[in-house]
C-alpha atoms as a PDB file:
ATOM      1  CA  UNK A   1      85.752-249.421 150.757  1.00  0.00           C
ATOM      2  CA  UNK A   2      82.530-248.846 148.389  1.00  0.00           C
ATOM      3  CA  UNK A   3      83.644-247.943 144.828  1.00  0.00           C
ATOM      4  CA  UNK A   4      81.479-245.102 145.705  1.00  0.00           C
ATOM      5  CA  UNK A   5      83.241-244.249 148.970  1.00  0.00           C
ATOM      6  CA  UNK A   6      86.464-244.008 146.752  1.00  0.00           C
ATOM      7  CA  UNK A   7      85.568-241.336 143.950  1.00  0.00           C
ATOM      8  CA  UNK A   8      87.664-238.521 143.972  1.00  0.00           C
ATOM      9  CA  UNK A   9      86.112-234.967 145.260  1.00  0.00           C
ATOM     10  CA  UNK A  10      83.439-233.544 142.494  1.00  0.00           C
ATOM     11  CA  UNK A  11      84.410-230.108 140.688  1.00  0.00           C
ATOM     12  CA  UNK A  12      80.942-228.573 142.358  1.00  0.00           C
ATOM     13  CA  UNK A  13      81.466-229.579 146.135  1.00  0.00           C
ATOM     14  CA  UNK A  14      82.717-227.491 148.393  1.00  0.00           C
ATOM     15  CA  UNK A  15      86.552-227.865 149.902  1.00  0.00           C
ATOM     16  CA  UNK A  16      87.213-224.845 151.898  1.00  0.00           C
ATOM     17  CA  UNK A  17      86.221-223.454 154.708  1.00  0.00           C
ATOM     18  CA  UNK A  18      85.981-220.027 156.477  1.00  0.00           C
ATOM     19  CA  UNK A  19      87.882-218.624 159.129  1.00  0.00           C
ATOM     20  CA  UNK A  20      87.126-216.561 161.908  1.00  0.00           C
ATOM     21  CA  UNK A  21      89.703-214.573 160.657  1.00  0.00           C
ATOM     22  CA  UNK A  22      87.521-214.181 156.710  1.00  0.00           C
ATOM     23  CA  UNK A  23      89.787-215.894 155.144  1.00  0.00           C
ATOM     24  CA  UNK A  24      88.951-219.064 152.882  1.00  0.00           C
ATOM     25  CA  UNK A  25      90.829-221.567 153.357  1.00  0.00           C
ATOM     26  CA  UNK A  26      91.220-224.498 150.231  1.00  0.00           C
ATOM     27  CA  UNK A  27      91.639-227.808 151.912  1.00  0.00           C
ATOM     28  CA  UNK A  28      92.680-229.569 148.328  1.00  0.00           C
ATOM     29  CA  UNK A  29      94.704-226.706 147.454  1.00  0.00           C
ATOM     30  CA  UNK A  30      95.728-224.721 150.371  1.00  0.00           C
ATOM     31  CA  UNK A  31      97.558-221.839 150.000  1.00  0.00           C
ATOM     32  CA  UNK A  32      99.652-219.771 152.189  1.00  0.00           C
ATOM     33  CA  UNK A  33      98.111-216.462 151.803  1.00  0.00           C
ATOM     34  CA  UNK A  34      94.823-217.929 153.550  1.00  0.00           C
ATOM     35  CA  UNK A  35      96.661-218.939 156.874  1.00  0.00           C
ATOM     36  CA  UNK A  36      96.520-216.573 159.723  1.00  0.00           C
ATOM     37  CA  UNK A  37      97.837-217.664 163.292  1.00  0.00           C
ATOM     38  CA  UNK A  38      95.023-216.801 164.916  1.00  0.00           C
ATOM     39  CA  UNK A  39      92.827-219.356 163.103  1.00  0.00           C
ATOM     40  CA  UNK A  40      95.458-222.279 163.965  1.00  0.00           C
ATOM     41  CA  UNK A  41      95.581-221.050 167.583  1.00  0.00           C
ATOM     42  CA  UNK A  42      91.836-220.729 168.215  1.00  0.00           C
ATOM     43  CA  UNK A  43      91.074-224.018 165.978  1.00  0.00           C
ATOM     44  CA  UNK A  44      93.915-226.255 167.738  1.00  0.00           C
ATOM     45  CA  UNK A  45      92.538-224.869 171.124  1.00  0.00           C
ATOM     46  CA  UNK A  46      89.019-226.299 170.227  1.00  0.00           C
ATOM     47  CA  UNK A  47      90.475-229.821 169.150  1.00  0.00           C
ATOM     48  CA  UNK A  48      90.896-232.794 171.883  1.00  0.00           C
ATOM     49  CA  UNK A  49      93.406-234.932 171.877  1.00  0.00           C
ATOM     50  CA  UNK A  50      92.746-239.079 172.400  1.00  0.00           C
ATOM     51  CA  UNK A  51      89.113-238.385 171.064  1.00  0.00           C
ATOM     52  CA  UNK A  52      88.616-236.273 174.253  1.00  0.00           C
ATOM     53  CA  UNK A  53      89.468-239.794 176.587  1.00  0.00           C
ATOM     54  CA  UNK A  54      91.172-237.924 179.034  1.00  0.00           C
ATOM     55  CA  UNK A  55      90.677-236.726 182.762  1.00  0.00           C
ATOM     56  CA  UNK A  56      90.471-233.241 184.144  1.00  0.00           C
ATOM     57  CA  UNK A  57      87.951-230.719 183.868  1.00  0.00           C
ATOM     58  CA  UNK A  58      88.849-229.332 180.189  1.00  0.00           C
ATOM     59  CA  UNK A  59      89.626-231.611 177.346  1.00  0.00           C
ATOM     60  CA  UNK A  60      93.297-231.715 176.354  1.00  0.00           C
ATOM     61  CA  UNK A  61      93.805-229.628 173.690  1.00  0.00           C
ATOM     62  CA  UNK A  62      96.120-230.364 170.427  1.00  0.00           C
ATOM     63  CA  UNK A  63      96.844-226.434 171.255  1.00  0.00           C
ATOM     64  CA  UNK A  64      98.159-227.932 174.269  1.00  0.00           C
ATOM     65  CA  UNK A  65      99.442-230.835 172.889  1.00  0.00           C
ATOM     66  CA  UNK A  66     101.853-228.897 170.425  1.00  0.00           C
ATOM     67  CA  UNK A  67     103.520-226.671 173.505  1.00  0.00           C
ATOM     68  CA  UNK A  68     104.141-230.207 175.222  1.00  0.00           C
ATOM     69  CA  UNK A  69     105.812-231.332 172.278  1.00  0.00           C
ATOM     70  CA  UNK A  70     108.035-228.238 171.849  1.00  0.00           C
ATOM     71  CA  UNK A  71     108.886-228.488 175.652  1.00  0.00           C
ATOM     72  CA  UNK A  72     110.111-231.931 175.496  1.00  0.00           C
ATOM     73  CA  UNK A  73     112.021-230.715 172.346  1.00  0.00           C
ATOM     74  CA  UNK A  74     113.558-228.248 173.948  1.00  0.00           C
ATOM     75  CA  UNK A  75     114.428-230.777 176.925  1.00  0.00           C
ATOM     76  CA  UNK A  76     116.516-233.398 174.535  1.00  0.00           C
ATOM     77  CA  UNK A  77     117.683-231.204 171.734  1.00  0.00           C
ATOM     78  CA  UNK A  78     118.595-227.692 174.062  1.00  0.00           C
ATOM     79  CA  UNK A  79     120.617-226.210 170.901  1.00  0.00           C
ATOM     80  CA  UNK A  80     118.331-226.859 168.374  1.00  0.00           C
ATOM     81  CA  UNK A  81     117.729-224.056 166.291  1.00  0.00           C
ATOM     82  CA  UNK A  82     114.680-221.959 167.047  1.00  0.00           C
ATOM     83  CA  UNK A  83     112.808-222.419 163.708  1.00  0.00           C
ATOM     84  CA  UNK A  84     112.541-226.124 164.398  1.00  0.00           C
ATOM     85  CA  UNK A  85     111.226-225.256 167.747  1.00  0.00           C
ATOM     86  CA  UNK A  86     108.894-223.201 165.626  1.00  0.00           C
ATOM     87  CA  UNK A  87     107.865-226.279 163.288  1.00  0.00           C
ATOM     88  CA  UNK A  88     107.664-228.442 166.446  1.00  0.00           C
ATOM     89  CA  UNK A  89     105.012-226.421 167.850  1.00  0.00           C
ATOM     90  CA  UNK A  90     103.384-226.638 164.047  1.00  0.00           C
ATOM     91  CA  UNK A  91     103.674-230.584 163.229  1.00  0.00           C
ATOM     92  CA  UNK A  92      99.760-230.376 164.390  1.00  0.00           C
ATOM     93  CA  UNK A  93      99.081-227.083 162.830  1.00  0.00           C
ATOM     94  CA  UNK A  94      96.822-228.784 159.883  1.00  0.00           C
ATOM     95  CA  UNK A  95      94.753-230.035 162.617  1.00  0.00           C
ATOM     96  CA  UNK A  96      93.032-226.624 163.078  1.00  0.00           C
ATOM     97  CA  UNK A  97      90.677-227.749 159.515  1.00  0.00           C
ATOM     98  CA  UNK A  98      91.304-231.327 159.664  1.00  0.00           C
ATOM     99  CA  UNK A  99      91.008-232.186 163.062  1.00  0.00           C
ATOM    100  CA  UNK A 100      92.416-234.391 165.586  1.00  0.00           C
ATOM    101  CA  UNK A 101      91.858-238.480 163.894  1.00  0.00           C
ATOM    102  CA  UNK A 102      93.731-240.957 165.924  1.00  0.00           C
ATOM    103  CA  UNK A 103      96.007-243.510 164.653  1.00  0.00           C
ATOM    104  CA  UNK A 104      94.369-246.446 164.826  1.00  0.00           C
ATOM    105  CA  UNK A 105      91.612-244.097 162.029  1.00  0.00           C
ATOM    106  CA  UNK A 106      94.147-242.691 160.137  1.00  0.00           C
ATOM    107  CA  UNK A 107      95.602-246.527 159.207  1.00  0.00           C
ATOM    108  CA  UNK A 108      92.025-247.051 158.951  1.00  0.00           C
ATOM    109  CA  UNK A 109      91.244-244.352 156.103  1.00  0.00           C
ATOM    110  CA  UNK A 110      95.053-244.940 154.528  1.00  0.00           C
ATOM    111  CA  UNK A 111      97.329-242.586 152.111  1.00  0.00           C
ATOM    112  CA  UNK A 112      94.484-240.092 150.838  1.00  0.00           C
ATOM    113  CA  UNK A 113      94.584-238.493 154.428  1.00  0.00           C
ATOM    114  CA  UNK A 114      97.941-237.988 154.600  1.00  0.00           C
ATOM    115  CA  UNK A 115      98.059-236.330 150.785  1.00  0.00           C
ATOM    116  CA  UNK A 116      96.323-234.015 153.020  1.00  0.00           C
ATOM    117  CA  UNK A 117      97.382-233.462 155.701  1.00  0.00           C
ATOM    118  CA  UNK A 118     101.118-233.046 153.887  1.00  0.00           C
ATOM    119  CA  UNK A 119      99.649-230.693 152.388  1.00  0.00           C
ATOM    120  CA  UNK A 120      98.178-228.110 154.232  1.00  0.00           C
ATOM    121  CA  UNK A 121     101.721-228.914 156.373  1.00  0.00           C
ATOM    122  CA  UNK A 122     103.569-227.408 153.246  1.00  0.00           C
ATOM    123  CA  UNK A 123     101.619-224.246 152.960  1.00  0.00           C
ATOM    124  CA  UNK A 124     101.591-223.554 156.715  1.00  0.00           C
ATOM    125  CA  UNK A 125     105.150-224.164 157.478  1.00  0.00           C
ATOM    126  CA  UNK A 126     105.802-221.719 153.453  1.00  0.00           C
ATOM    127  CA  UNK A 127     103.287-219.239 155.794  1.00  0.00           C
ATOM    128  CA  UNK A 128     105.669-218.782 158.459  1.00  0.00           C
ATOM    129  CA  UNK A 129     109.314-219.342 156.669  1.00  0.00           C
ATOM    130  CA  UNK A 130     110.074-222.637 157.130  1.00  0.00           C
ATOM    131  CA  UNK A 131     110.969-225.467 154.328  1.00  0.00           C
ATOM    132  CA  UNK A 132     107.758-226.256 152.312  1.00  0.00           C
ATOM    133  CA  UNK A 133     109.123-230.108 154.213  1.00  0.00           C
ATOM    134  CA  UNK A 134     111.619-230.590 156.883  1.00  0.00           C
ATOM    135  CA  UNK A 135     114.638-232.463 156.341  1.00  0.00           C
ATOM    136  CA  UNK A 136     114.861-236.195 157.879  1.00  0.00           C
ATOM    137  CA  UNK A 137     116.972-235.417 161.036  1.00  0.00           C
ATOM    138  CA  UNK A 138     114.555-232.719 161.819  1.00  0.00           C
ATOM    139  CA  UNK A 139     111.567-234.422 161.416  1.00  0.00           C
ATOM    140  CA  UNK A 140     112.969-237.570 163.265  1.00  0.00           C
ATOM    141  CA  UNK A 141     113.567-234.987 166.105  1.00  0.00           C
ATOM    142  CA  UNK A 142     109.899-233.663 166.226  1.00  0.00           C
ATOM    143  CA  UNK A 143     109.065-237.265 166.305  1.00  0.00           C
ATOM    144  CA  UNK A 144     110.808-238.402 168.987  1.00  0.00           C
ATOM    145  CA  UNK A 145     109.750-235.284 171.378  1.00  0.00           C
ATOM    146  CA  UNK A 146     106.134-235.763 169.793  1.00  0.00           C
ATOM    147  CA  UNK A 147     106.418-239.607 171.018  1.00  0.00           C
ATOM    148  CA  UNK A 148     107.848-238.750 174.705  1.00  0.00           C
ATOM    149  CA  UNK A 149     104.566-236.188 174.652  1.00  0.00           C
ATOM    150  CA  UNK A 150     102.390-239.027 173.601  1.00  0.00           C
ATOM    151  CA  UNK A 151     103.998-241.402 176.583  1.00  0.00           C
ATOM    152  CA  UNK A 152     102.891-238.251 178.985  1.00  0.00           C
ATOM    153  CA  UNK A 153      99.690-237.447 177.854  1.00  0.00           C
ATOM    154  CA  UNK A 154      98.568-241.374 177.663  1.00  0.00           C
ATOM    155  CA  UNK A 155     100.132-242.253 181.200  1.00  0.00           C
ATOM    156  CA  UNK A 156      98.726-239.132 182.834  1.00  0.00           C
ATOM    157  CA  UNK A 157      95.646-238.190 181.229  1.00  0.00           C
ATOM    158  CA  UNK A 158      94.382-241.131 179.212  1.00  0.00           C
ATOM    159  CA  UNK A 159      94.095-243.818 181.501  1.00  0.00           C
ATOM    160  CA  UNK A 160      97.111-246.102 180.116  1.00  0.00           C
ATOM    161  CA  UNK A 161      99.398-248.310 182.074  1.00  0.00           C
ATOM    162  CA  UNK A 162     102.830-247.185 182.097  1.00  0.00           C
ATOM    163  CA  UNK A 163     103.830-250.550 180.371  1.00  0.00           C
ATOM    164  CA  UNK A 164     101.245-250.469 177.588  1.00  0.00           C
ATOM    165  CA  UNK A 165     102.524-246.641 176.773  1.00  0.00           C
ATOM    166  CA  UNK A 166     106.381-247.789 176.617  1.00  0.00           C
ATOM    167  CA  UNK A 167     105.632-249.995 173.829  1.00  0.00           C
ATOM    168  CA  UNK A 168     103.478-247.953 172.216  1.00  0.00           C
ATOM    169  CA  UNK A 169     105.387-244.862 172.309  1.00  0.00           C
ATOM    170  CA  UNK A 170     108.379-245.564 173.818  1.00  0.00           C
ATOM    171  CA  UNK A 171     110.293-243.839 176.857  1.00  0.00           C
ATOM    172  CA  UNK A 172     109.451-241.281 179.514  1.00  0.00           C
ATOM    173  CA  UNK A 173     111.047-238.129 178.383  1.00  0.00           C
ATOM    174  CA  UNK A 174     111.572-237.283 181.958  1.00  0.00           C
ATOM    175  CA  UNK A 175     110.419-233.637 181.961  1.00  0.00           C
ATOM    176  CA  UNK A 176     111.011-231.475 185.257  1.00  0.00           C
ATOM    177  CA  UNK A 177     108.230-231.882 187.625  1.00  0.00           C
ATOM    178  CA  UNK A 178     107.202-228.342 187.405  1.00  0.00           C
ATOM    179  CA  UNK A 179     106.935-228.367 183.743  1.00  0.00           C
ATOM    180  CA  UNK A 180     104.959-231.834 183.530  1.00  0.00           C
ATOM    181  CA  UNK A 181     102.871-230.610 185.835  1.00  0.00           C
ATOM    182  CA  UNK A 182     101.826-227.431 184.181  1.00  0.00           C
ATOM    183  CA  UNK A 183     101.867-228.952 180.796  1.00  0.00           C
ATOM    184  CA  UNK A 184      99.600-232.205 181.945  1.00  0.00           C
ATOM    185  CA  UNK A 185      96.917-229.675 183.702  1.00  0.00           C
ATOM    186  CA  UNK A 186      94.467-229.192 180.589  1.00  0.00           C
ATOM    187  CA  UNK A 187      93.785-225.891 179.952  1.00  0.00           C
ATOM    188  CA  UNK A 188      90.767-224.118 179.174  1.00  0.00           C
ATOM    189  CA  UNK A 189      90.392-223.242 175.094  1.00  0.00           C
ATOM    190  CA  UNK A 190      90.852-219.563 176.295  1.00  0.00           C
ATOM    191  CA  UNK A 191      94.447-220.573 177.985  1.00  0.00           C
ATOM    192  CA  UNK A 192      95.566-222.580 175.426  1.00  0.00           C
ATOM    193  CA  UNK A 193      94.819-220.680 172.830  1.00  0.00           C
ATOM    194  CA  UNK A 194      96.524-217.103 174.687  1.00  0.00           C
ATOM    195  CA  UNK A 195      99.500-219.552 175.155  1.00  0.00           C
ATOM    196  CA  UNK A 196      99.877-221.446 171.930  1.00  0.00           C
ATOM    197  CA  UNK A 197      99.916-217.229 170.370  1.00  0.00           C
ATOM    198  CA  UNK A 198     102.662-216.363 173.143  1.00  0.00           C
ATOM    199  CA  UNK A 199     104.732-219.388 172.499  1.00  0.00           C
ATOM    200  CA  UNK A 200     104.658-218.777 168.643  1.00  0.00           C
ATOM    201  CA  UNK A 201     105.684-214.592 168.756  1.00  0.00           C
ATOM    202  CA  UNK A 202     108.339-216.177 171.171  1.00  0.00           C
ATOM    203  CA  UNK A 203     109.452-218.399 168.436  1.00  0.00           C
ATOM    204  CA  UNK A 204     109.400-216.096 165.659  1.00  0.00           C
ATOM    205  CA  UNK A 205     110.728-212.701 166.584  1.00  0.00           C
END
């Protein structure tokens, strides 16, 4: 990296951006107050996964993406407590401003991402009453499901051998075939986004 590509973020340039919703959101210091629901559910909609590799019609959402996650949560962990369903369905949630990089950029770009990232995490998950950052068990959890989503996604939308996505993300979470079926159909932005909002009320009443 140029010494040039490395200086930090100048006082004058601009690191917010503006919601739909009016608000102004800070992406180097984010704060709660400026993070609607609506914005995360109509950004995440708009966001594909795997660089928009996949097969179908629409592109598969990280709107999308999140709902899988929470459903395979729900699948291995059927007593876990609803808020962590709720900050399941959020691990993503910075992705509305950030977007969707993946992995092989992120290890790419290194820590000054993830300062990020963490970041805007923190605020969203203080937005909607969760822990500013989830405990290790929990976050191990979302992992896990988040992983089993991945193995889905890559086996059934992104062209990878079944092999190749067991290494890479380890095992088939085994979802019913109703639900992987409905969950591995992308979904228009309009659909994911009305179901990303439904899932969340769900979650938090």
């Amino acid at each position: 990296m140029t010494a040039s590509a490395s200086k930090p973020v100048a006082a004058t340039a601009r690191a917010w951006q503006r919601m739909l919703s009016g608000r102004r959101l800070d992406l180097l210091d984010p704060s709660p107050l400026d993070i609607e629901i609506a914005d995360i559910a109509h950004g995440l909609a708009r966001v594909a996964r795997w660089n928009g590799q996949t097969s179908g019609t629409h592109i598969f959402s990280v709107a999308q993406h999140t709902l899988l996650v929470e459903a395979v949560m729900r699948a291995q962990a059927p007593r876990i407590d609803t808020r962590f369903r709720l900050a399941a369905l959020l691990h993503d949630a910075p992705e509305y401003v950030i977007g969707d990089m993946i992995s092989p950029f992120k290890a790419i770009l290194g820590g000054e991402y993830k300062v990020v990232e963490k970041r805007l995490l923190a605020a969203i998950h203080i937005r909607f009453g969760l822990p500013p950052e989830l405990g290790p068990e929990i976050t191990k959890q979302i992992k896990k499901a988040d992983q089993g989503a991945a193995y889905l996604e890559a086996t059934a939308l992104a062209g990878f051998e079944e092999a190749e996505a067991k290494r890479l993300f380890g095992r088939d979470p085994s979802l019913a075939e109703a639900v992987s079926q409905d969950y591995l159909t992308p979904w228009s932005a309009a659909k994911a986004e009305k179901r990303f909002l439904a899932r969340f009320k769900a979650l938090e009443a």
